[in-house]
Protein backbone atom coordinates (compact mmCIF):
# COMPACT_ATOMS: atom_id res chain seq x y z
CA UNK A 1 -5.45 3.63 -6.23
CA UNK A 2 -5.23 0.64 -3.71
CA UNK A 3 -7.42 -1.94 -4.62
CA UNK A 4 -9.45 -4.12 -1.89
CA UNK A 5 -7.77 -8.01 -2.16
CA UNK A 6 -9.58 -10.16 -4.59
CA UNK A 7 -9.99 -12.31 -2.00
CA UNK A 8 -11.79 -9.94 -0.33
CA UNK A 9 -14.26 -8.65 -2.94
CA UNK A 10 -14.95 -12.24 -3.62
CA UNK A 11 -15.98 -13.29 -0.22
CA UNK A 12 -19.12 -11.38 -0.68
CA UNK A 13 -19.73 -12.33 -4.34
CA UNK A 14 -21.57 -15.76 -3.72
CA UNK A 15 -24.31 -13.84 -0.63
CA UNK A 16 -25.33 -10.86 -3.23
CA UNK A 17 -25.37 -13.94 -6.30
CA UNK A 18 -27.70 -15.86 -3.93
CA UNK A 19 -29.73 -12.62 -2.53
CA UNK A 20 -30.08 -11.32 -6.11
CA UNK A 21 -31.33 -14.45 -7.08
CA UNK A 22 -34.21 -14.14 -4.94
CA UNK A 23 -35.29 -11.10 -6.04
CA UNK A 24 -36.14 -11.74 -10.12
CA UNK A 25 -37.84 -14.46 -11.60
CA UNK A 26 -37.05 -18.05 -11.54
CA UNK A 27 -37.33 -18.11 -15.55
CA UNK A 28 -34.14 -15.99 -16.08
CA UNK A 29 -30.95 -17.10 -17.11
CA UNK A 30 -29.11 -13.56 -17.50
CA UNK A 31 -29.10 -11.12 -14.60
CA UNK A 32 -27.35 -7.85 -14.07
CA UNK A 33 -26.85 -5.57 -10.76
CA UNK A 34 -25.92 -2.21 -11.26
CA UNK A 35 -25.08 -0.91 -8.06
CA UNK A 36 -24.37 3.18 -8.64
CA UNK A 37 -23.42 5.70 -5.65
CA UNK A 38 -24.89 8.97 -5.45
CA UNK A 39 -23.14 12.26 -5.11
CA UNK A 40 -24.35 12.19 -1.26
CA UNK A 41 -23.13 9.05 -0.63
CA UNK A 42 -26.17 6.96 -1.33
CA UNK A 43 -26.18 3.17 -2.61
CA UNK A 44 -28.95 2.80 -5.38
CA UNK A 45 -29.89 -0.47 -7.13
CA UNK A 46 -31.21 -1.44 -10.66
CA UNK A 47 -32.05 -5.07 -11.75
CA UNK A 48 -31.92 -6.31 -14.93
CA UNK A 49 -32.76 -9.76 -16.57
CA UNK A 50 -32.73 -11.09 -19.97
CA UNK A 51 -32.22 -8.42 -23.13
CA UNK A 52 -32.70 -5.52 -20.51
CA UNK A 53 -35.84 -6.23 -19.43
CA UNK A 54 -36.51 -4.28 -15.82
CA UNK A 55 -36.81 -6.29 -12.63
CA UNK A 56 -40.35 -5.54 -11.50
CA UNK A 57 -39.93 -6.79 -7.98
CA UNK A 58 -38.44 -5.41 -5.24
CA UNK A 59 -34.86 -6.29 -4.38
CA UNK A 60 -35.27 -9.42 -1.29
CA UNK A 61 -34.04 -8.04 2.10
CA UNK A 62 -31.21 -9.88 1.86
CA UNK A 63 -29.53 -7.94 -1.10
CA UNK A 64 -28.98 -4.37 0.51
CA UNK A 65 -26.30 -6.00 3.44
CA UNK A 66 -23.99 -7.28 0.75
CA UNK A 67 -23.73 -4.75 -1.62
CA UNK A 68 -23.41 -2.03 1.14
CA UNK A 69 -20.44 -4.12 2.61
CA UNK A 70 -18.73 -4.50 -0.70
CA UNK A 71 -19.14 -0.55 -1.07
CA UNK A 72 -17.49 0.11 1.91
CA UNK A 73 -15.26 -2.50 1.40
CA UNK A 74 -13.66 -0.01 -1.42
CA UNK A 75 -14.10 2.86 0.53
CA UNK A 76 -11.74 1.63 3.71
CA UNK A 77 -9.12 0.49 0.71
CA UNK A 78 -9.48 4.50 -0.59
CA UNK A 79 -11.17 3.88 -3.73
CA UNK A 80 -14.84 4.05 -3.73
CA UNK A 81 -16.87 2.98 -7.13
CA UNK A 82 -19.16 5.07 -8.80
CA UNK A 83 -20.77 2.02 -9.91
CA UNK A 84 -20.55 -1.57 -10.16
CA UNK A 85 -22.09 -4.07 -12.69
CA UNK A 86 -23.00 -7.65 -10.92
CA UNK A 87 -23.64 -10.35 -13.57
CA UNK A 88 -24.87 -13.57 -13.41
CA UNK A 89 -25.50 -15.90 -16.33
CA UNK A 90 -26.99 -19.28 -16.33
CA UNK A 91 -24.12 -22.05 -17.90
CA UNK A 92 -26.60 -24.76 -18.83
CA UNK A 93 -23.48 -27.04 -20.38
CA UNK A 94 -21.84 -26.39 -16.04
CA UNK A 95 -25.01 -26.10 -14.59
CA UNK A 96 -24.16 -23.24 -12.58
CA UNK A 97 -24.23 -19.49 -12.29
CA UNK A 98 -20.91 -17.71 -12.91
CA UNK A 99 -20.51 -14.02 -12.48
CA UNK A 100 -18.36 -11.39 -13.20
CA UNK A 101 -18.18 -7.87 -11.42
CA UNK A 102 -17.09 -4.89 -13.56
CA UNK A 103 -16.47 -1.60 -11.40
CA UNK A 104 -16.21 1.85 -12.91
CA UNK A 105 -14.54 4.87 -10.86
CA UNK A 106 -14.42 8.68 -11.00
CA UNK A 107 -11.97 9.82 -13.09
CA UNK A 108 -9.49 12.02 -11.88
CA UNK A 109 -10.25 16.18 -12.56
């Protein structure tokens, strides 16, 4: 299954980090996107924060661009997700946010 460049996922990473970030509380230090694609096609978000804890608001404007380019950013390289975790994590000893993105796909019948 080709693979979209790294490069190319990553260039997106840091506008869904920033547009998530807008969306849950200033308080949390642990955030998770699970973006999951429906049978018909359809992109649908969950937000998480700290020990699972549901995100209560709703995802800022900002968010939906991002994570719909990434999606069919797999989907021109062949091989669309079936979902894709988005993490971020506060590093109080860096000061910073780093992230990691693990994607699942359908397994072959």
């Amino acid at each position: 299954m080709p693979l979209p460049s790294p490069a190319d996922q990553e260039r997106l990473y840091p506008t869904i980090g920033a547009a998530l970030l807008k969306s849950v509380p200033e308080e949390w230090g642990d955030v998770l996107l699970r973006i999951r694609t429906t049978e018909s096609g359809q992109i649908q978000l969950e937000i998480q924060g700290p020990g699972g804890v549901s995100n209560l608001r709703v995802p800022d404007d900002s968010l939906y661009q991002p994570v719909i380019e990434l999606y069919d950013l797999f989907v021109r390289h062949a091989s669309p997700f079936d979902s894709c975790d988005f993490s971020l994590q506060w590093d109080s000893v860096r000061e910073t946010w780093r992230f990691t993105a693990r994607y699942a796909y359908p397994s072959s019948a």
